[in-house]
Protein backbone atom coordinates (compact mmCIF):
# COMPACT_ATOMS: atom_id res chain seq x y z
CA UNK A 1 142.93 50.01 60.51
CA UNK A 2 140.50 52.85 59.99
CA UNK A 3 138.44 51.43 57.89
CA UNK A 4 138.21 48.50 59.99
CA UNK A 5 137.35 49.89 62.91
CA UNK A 6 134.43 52.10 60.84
CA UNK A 7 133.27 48.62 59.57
CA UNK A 8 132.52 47.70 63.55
CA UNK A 9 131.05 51.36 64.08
CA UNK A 10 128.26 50.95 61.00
CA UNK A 11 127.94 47.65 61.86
CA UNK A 12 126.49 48.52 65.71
CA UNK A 13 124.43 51.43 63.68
CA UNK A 14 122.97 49.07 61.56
CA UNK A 15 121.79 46.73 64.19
CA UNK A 16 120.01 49.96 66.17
CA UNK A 17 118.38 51.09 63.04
CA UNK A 18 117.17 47.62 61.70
CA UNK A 19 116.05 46.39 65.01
CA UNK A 20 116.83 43.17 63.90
CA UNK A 21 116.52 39.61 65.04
CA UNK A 22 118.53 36.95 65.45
CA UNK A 23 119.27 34.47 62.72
CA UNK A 24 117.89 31.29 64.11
CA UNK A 25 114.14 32.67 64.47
CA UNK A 26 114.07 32.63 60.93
CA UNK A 27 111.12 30.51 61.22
CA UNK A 28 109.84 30.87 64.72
CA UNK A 29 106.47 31.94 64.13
CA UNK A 30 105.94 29.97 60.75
CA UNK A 31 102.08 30.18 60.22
CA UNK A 32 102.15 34.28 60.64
CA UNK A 33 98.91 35.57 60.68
CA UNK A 34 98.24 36.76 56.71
CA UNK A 35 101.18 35.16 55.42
CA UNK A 36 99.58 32.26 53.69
CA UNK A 37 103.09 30.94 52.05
CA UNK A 38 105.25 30.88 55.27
CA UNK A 39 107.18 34.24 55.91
CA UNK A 40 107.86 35.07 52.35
CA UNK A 41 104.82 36.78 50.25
CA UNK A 42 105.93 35.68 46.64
CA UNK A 43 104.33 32.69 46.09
CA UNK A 44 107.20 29.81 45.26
CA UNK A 45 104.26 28.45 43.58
CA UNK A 46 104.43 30.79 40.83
CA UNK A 47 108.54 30.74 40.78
CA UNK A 48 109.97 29.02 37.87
CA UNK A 49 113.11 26.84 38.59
CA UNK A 50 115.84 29.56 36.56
CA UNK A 51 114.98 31.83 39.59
CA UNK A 52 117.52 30.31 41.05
CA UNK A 53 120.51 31.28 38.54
CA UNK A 54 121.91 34.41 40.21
CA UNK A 55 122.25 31.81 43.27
CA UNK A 56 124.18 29.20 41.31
CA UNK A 57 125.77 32.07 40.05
CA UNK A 58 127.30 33.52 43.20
CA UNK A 59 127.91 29.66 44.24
CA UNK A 60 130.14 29.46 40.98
CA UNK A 61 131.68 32.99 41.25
CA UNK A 62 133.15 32.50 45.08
CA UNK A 63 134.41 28.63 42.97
CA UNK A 64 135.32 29.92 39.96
CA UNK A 65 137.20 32.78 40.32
CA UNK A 66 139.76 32.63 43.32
CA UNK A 67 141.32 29.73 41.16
CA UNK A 68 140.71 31.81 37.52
CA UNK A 69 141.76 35.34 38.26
CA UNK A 70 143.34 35.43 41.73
CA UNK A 71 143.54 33.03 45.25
CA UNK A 72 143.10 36.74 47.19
CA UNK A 73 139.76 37.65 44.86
CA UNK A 74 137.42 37.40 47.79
CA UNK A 75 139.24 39.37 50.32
CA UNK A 76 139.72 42.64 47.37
CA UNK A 77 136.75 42.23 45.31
CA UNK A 78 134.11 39.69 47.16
CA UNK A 79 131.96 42.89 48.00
CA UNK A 80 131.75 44.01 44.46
CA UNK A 81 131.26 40.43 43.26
CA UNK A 82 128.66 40.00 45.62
CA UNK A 83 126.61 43.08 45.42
CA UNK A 84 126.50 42.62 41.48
CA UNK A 85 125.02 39.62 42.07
CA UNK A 86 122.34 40.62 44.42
CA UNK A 87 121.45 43.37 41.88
CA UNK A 88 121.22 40.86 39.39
CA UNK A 89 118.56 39.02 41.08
CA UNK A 90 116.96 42.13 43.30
CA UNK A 91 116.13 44.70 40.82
CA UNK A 92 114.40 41.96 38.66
CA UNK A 93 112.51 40.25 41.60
CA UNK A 94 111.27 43.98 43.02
CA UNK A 95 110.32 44.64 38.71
CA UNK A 96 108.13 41.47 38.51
CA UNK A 97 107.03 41.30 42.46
CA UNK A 98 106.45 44.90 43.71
CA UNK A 99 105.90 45.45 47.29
CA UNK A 100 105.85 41.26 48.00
CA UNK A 101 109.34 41.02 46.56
CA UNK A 102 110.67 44.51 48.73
CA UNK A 103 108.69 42.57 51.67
CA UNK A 104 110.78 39.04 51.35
CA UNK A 105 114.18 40.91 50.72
CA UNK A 106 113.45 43.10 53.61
CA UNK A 107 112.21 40.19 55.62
CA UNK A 108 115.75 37.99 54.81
CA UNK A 109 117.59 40.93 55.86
CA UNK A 110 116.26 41.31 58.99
CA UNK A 111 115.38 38.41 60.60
CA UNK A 112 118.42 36.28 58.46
CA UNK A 113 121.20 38.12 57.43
CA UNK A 114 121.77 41.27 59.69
CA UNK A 115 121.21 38.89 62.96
CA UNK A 116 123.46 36.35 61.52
CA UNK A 117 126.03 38.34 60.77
CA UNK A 118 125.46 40.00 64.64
CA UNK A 119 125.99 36.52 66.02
CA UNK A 120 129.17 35.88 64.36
CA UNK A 121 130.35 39.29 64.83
CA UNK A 122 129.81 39.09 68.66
CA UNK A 123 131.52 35.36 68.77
CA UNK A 124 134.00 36.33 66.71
CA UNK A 125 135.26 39.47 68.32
CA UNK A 126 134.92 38.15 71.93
CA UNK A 127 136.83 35.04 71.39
CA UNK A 128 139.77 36.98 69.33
CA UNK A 129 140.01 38.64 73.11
CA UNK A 130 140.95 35.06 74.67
CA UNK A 131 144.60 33.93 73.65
CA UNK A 132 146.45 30.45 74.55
CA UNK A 133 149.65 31.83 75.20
CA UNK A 134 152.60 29.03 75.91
CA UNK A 135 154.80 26.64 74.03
CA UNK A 136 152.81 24.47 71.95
CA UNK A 137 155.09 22.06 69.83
CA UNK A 138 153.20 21.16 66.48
CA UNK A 139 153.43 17.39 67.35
CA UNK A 140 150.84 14.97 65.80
CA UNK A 141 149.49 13.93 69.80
CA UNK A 142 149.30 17.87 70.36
CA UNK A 143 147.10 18.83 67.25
CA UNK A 144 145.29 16.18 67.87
CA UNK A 145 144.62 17.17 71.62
CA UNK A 146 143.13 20.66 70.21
CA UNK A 147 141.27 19.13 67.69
CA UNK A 148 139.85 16.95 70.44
CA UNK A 149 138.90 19.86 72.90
CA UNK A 150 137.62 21.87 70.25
CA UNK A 151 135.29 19.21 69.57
CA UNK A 152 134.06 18.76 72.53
CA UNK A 153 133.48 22.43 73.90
CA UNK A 154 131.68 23.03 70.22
CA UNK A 155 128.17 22.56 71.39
CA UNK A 156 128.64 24.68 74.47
CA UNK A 157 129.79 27.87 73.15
CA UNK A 158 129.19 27.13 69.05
CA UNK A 159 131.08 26.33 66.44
CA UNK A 160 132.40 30.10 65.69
CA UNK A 161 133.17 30.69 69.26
CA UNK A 162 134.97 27.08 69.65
CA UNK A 163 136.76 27.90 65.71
CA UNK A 164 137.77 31.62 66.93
CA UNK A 165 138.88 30.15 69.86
CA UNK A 166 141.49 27.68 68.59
CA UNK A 167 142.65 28.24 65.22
CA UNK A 168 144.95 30.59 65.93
CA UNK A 169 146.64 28.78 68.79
CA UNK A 170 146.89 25.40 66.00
CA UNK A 171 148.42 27.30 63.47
CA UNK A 172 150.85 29.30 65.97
CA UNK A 173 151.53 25.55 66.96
CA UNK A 174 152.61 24.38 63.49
CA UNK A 175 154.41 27.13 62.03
CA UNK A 176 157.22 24.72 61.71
CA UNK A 177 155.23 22.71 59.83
CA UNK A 178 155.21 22.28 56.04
CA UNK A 179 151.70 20.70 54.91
CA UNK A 180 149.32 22.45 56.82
CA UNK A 181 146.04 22.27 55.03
CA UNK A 182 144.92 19.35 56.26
CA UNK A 183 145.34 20.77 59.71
CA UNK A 184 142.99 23.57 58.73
CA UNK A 185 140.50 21.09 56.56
CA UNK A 186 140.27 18.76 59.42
CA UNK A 187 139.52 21.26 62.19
CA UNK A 188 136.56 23.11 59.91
CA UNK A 189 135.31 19.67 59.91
CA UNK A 190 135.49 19.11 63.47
CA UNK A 191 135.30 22.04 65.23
CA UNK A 192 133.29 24.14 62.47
CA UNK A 193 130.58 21.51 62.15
CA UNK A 194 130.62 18.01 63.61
CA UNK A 195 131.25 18.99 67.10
CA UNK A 196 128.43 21.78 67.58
CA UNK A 197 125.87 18.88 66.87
CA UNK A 198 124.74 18.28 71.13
CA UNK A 199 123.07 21.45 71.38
CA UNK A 200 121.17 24.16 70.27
CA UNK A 201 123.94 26.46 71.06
CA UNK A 202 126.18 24.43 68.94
CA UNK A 203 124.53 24.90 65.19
CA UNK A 204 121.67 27.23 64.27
CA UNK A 205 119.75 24.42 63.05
CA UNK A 206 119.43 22.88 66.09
CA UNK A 207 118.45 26.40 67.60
CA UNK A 208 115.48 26.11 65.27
CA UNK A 209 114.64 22.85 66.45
CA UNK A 210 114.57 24.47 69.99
CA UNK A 211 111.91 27.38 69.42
CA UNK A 212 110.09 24.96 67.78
CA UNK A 213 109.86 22.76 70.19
CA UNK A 214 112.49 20.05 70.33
CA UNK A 215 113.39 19.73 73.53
CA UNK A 216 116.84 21.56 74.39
CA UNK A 217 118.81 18.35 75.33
CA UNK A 218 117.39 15.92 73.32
CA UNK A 219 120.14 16.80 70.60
CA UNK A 220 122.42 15.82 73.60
CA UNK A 221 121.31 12.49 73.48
CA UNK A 222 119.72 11.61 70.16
CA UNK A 223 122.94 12.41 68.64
CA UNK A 224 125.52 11.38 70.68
CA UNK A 225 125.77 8.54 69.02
CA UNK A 226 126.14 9.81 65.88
CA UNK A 227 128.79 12.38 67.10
CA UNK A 228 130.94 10.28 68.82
CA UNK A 229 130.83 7.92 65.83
CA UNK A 230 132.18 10.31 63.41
CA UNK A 231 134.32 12.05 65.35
CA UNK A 232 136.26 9.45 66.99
CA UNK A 233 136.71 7.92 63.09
CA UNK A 234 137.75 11.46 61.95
CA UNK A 235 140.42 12.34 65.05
CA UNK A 236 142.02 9.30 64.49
CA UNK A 237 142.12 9.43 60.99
CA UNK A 238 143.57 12.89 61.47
CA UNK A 239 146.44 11.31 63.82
CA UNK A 240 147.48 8.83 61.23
CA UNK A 241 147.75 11.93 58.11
CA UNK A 242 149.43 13.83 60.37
CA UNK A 243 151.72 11.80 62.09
CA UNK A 244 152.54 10.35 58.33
CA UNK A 245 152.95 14.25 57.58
CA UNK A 246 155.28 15.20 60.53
CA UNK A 247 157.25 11.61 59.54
CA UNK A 248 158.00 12.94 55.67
CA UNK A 249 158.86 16.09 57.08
CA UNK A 250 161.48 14.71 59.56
CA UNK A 251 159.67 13.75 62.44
CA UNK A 252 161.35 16.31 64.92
CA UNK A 253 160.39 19.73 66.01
CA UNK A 254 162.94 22.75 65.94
CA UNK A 255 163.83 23.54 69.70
CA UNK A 256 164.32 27.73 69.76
CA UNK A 257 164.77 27.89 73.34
CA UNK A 258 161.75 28.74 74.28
CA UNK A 259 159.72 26.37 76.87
CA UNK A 260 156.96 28.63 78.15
CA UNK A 261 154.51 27.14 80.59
CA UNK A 262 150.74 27.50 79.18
CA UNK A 263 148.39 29.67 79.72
CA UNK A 264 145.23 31.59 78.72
CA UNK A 265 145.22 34.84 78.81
CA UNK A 266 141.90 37.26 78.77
CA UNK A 267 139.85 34.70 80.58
CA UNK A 268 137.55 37.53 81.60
CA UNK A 269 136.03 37.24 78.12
CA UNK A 270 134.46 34.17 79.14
CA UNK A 271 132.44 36.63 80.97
CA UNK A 272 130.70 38.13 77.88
CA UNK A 273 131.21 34.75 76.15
CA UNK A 274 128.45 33.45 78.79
CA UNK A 275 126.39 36.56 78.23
CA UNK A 276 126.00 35.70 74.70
CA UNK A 277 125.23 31.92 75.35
CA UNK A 278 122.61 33.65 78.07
CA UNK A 279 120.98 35.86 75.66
CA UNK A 280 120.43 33.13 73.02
CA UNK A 281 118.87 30.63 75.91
CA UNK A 282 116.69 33.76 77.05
CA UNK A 283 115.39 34.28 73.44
CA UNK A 284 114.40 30.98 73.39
CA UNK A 285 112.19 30.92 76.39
CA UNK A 286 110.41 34.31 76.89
CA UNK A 287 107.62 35.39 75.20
CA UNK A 288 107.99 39.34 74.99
CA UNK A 289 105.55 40.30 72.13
CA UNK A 290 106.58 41.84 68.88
CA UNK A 291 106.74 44.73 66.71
CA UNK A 292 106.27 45.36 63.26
CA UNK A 293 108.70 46.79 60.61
CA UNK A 294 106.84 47.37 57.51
CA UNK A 295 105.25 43.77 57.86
CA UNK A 296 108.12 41.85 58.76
CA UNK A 297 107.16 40.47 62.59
CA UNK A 298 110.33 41.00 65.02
CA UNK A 299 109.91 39.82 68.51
CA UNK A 300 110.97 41.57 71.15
CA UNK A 301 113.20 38.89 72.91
CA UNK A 302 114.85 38.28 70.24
CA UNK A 303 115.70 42.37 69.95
CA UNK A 304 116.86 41.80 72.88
CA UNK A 305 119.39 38.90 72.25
CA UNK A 306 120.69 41.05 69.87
CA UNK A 307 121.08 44.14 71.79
CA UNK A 308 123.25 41.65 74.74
CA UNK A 309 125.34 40.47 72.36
CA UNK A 310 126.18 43.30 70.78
CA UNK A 311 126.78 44.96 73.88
CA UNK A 312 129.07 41.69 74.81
CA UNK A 313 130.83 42.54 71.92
CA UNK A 314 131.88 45.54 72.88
CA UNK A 315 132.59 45.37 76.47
CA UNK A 316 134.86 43.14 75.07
CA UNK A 317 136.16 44.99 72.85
CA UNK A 318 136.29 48.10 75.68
CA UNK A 319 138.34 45.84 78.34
CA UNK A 320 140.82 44.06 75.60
CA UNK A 321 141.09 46.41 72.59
CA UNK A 322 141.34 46.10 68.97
CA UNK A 323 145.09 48.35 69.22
CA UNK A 324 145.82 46.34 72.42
CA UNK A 325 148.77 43.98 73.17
CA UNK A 326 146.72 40.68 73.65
CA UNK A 327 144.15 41.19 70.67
CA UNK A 328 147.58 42.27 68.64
CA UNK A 329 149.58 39.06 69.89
CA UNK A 330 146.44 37.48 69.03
CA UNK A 331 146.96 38.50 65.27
CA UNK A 332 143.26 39.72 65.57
CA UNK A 333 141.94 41.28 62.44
CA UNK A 334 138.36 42.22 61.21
CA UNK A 335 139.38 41.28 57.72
CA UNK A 336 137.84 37.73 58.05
CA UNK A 337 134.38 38.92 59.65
CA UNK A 338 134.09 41.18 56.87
CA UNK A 339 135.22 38.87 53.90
CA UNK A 340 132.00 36.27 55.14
CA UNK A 341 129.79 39.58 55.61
CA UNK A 342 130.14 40.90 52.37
CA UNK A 343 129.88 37.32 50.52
CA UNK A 344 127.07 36.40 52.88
CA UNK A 345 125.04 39.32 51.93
CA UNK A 346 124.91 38.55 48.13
CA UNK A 347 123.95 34.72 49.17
CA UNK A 348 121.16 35.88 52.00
CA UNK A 349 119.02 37.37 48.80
CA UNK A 350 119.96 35.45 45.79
CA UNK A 351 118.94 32.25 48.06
CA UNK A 352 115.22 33.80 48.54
CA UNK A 353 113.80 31.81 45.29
CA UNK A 354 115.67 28.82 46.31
CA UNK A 355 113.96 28.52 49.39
CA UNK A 356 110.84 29.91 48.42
CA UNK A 357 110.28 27.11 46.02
CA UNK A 358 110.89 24.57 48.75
CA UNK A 359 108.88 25.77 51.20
CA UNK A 360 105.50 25.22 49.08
CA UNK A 361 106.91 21.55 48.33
CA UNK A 362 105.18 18.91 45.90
CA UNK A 363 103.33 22.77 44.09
CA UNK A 364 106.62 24.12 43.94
CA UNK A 365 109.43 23.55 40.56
CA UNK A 366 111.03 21.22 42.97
CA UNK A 367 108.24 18.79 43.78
CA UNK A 368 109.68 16.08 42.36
CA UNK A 369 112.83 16.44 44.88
CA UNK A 370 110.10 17.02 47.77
CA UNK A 371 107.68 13.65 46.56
CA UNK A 372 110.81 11.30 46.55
CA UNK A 373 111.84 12.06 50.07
CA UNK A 374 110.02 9.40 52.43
CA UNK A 375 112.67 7.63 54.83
CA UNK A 376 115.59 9.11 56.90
CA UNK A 377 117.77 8.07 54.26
CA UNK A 378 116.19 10.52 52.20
CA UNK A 379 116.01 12.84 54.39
CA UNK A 380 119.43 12.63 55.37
CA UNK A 381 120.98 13.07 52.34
CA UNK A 382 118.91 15.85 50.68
CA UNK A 383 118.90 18.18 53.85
CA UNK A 384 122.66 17.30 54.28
CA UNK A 385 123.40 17.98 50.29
CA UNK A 386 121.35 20.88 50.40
CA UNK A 387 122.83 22.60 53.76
CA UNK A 388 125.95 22.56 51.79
CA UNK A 389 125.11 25.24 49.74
CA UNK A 390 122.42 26.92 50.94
CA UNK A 391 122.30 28.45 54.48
CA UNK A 392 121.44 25.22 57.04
CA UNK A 393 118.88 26.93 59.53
CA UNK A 394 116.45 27.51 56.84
CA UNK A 395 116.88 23.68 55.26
CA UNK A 396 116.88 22.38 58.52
CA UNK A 397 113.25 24.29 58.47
CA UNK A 398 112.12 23.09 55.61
CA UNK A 399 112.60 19.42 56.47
CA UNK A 400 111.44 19.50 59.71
CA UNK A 401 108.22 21.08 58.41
CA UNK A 402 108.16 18.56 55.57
CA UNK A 403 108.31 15.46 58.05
CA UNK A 404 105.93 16.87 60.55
CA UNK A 405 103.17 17.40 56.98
CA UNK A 406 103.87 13.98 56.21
CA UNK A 407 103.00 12.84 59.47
CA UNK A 408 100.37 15.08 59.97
CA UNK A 409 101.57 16.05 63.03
CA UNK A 410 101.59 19.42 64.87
CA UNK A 411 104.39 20.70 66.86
CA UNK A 412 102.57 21.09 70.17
CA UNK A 413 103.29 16.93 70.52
CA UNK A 414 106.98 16.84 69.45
CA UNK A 415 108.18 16.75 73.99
CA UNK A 416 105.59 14.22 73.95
CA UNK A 417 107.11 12.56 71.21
CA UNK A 418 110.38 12.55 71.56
CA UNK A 419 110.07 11.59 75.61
CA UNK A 420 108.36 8.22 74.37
CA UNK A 421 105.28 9.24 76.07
CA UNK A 422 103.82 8.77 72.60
CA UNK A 423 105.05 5.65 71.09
CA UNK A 424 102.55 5.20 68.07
CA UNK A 425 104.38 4.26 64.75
CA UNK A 426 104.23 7.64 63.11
CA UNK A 427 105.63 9.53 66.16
CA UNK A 428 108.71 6.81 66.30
CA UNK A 429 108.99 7.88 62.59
CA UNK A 430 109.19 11.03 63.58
CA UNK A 431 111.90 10.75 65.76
CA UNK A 432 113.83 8.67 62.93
CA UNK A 433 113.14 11.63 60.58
CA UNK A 434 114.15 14.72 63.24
CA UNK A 435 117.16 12.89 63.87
CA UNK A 436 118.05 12.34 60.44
CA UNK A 437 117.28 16.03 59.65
CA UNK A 438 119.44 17.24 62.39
CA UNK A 439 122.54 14.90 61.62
CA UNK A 440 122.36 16.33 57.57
CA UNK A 441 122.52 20.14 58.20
CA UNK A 442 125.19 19.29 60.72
CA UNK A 443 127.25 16.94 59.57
CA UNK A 444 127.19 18.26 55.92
CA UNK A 445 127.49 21.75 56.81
CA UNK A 446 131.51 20.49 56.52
CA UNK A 447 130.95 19.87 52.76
CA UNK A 448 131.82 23.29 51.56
CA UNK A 449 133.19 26.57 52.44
CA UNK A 450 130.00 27.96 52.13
CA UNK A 451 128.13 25.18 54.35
CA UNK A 452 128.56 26.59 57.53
CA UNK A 453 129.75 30.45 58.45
CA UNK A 454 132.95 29.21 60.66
CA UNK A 455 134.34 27.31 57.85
CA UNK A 456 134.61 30.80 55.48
CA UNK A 457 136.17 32.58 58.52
CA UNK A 458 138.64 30.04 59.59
CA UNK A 459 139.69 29.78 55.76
CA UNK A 460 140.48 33.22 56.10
CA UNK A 461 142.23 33.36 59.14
CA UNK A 462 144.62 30.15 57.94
CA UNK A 463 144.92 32.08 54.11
CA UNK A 464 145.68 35.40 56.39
CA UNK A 465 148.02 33.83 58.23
CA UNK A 466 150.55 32.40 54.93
CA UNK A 467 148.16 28.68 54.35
CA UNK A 468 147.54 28.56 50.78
CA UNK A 469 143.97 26.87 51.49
CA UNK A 470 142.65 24.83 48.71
CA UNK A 471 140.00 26.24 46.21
CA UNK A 472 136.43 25.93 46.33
CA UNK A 473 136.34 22.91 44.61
CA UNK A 474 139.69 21.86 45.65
CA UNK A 475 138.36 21.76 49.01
CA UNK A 476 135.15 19.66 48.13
CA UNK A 477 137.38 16.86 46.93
CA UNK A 478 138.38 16.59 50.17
CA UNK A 479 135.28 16.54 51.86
CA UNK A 480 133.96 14.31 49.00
CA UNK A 481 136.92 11.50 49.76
CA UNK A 482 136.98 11.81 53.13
CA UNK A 483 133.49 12.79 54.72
CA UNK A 484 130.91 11.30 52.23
CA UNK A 485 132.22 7.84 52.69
CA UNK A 486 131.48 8.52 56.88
CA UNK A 487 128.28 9.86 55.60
CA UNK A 488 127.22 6.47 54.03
CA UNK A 489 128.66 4.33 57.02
CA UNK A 490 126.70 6.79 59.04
CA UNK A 491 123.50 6.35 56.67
CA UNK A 492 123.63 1.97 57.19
CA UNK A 493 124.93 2.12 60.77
CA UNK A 494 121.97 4.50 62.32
CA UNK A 495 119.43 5.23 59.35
CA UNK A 496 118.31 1.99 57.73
C-alpha cells in the first residue's frame, strides 16, 4: 500500500516540476515559430523506416510475452520491459540526433505523456470514489442496461471516467457468472471507445479537432449517425451472446438473500468530476500565453488544466480516501493506473520515429502509405488501423493535417465549413474526410489493448478482479470477427 500511495505522491511532484500540458494539445500550435517539421526537430525526412523497430518491438513484447512467459508479466515486470525498450531506442536517437533528439523526447514527455497520464490519473482516481452500491443480478437485460448507460454518458465525462465508473459495478454484477470475457470485451468496445465519439470530452482525438477548430458540437451531430449505428448493432449483439451465455449456464441467478435497493454512493465526486470536464473546456477556449521549457512551448491554460485536475484528484482523494470504507468496498487499487503508466511510457518515446515519419508525408519512408490515401475510405481505414497501435490524438493529427494539405485549405475556414456556409466541392470533401478521420481513431481505438488508454486499465481491473482476459492477440481476434465486419458496413453505409 506504501508504495502505492508514494506512486500518487511522485506522481503530483512530477507534474509541479515538469509544468506539463495536457495530452490533447499535442498539436495545438502546429506551425511553431522555428520548428520547420511540426513540433519535433529531427527531420522524419532523414528517418529511415527500421526507426521504428524498438516500437514494433514494445508492440510485440506487451503480445508476446504475457502468453510466453506469464498472463501476470505486465503487472511484475511491464516497467522493466518497458524502460529497456525506451533505452533501446533513446540512447541511440540522443547518439545520432544530439540536442534535436533530447528536444523531441523532452517535447513527447511533456506535452504527451506526463499530461496524459495526469488525465487518466485524475479520471481514474475520482471515479474509483463513486460506487453503485445495491443488488444488481447479472441478468442478460441488466448488463445490457449498463452497457447501454455507459454508452451514452461516454462523451460527457470520457471514456476513462464512464469505464472507471462502471466496470466494477458489471463485474460485481456477474460474479455468478461463468464466461465473463465477453462482458469485459464488449464494454471496452462500448464504453472504452465507441461511445466517447459525440464530443470532445469523449476521445482525445476529438479534443484535437476542438483547439483546432472543429466546432465543439459538430462531433454531436456529424457522428451521431455513425454512433448510433454501431452501437445499437453491437448492444444487441451483446444481448443475444449473453443471453445464449446465461442459457448454457442455467439460465437462473443464485438468490443469497440479499435484495438491496440501489444506490450511488459518493455522489459528491461528481463535484470534482465536473471540475475536470471544466478545466479541459477552459483550456480549450482561453488564450493565456506560454512559457518555454528548454524549447518545448507550454501554454499557460493548459498548465492550468492540469493544475485543476490534479487538484480534483486529490480533493477527491482528501474527502473519500484511498484506506477508506467506500474506495475499499470499491476494490479501488492504483495497480491498474500504474500498469498503463509504466507501459505507456516506453510507447510515448519509441512511437517518436513513427510519427515523425508521418508527419512530413509523401518525403517521409512512408510516402507511399500517405500518396494512396485520397477518399474517406482511405482515410478511414488507415487512421482507424493506425490508431490501433499507435496513440490516436496524434493520428487523428496527422490526418486531419493531411486532408486539410490536400485541400489546400487553412484551418481558419473549417466553422465556415462545416456550418455549410461554404458549400464549394472541396470544403464538402472536407467534411467527408473530417468525418471519416474522426470515426477511425474512434471507432478503431477498440481494436487493441493498446488502442485506447481505458481499454489497458479496464483489462486490468477485470484480470485484478479473477477474469482471465484474453491475450494480446487473443483479444484482436475478437475485435477482428466482430468489429471489422461493422467497420466495412460502416465504410459502404456512410463513406462511399
Amino acid at each position: 500500500m506504501k508504495s502505492k500511495i508514494a506512486f500518487t505522491i511522485i506522481l503530483c511532484l512530477i507534474l509541479a516540476l515538469t509544468l506539463s500540458v495536457s495530452m490533447d494539445t499535442y498539436a495545438a500550435d502546429e506551425t511553431h515559430n522555428g520548428e520547420e517539421h511540426g513540433h519535433y526537430k529531427v527531420d522524419g525526412k532523414n528517418l529511415p523506416l527500421w526507426s521504428i523497430i524498438p516500437f514494433v518491438g514494445i508492440l510485440l513484447s506487451i503480445a508476446l510475452l504475457p502468453l510466453l512467459l506469464d498472463s501476470h508479466f505486465l503487472v511484475h515486470h511491464g516497467g522493466k520491459m518497458s524502460l529497456a525498450w525506451a533505452l533501446i531506442f533513446g540512447i541511440p536517437y540522443l547518439i545520432a540526433y544530439g540536442g534535436d533528439a533530447f528536444h523531441d523526447i523532452l517535447y513527447i514527455y511533456l506535452i504527451d505523456y506526463i499530461p496524459f497520464i495526469v488525465l487518466l490519473w485524475g479520471l481514474f482516481t475520482v471515479a474509483g470514489g463513486i460506487l453503485v452500491r445495491g443488488t444488481l443480478r447479472g441478468t442478460p437485460l441488466v448488463n445490457t442496461f449498463l452497457l447501454l448507460i455507459g454508452t451514452l454518458i461516454a462523451s460527457w465525462i470520457g471514456t476513462t471516467g464512464a469505464s472507471m465508473l462502471l466496470i466494477r459495478p458489471l463485474i460485481r454484477a456477474n460474479e455468478h457468472r461463468k464466461s465473463k470475457v465477453h462482458l469485459v470485451v464488449f464494454f471496452i468496445f462500448l464504453v472504452s471507445n465507441i461511445g466517447g465519439s459525440l464530443t470532445p470530452l469523449g476521445d482525445p482525438p476529438l479534443f484535437l479537432g476542438f483547439l483546432h477548430n472543429v466546432p465543439f458540437f459538430w462531433t454531436t451531430t456529424a457522428l451521431l449517425p455513425h454512433m448510433l449505428f454501431i452501437s445499437a448493432i453491437l448492444i444487441v449483439l451483446f444481448f443475444i451472446i449473453d443471453t445464449f451465455m446465461f442459457k448454457r449456464e442455467g439460465g437462473v441467478v443464485p438468490d443469497d438473500g440479499t435484495n438491496e435497493p440501489i444506490r450511488v454512493d459518493g455522489l459528491f465526486n461528481l463535484v470534482f468530476l465536473f471540475g475536470i470536464i471544466a478545466a479541459v473546456l477552459m483550456s480549450g477556449t482561453l488564450k493565456l500565453g506560454e512559457i518555454s521549457i528548454f524549447d518545448v512551448h507550454v501554454k499557460w491554460q493548459n498548465l492550468t488544466r492540469d493544475v485543476l485536475i490534479v487538484l480534483m484528484g486529490l480533493l477527491s482523494l482528501m474527502f473519500t480516501p484511498f484506506s477508506g470504507k467506500l474506495r475499499q468496498d470499491n476494490e479501488f487499487s492504483w495497480e491498474p493506473i500504474e500498469e498503463v503508466a509504466k507501459v505507456f511510457a516506453g510507447i510515448f518515446i519509441t512511437i517518436i520515429p513513427a510519427l515523425t515519419i508521418l508527419g512530413v508525408g509523401e518525403e517521409g519512408a512512408l510516402s507511399w502509405l500517405i500518396a494512396s490515401i485520397k477518399e474517406p475510405i482511405h482515410y478511414f481505414w488507415v487512421t482507424g488501423v493506425l490508431s490501433s497501435f499507435l496513440d490516436n490524438a496524434p493520428t487523428y493529427l496527422t490526418f486531419f493535417n493531411t486532408a486539410l494539405g490536400q485541400l489546400q485549405l487553412t484551418e481558419s475556414v473549417i466553422p465556415a465549413i462545416v456550418s455549410g456556409e461554404l458549400a464549394d466541392p472541396e470544403h464538402l470533401q472536407f467534411v467527408r474526410l473530417l468525418t471519416a478521420i474522426s470515426i477511425g481513431a474512434v471507432f478503431m481505438g477498440a481494436n487493441t489493448y493498446i488502442g485506447n488508454a481505458p481499454n489497458f486499465m479496464v483489462k486490468a481491473i477485470a484480470e485484478q478482479s479473477g477474469i482471465r482476459m484474453p491475450s494480446f492477440f487473443g483479444y484482436m481476434l475478437w475485435s477482428i470477427v466482430i468489429l471489422f465486419p461493422l467497420f466495412v458496413v460502416v465504410t459502404f453505409v456512410f463513406l462511399r
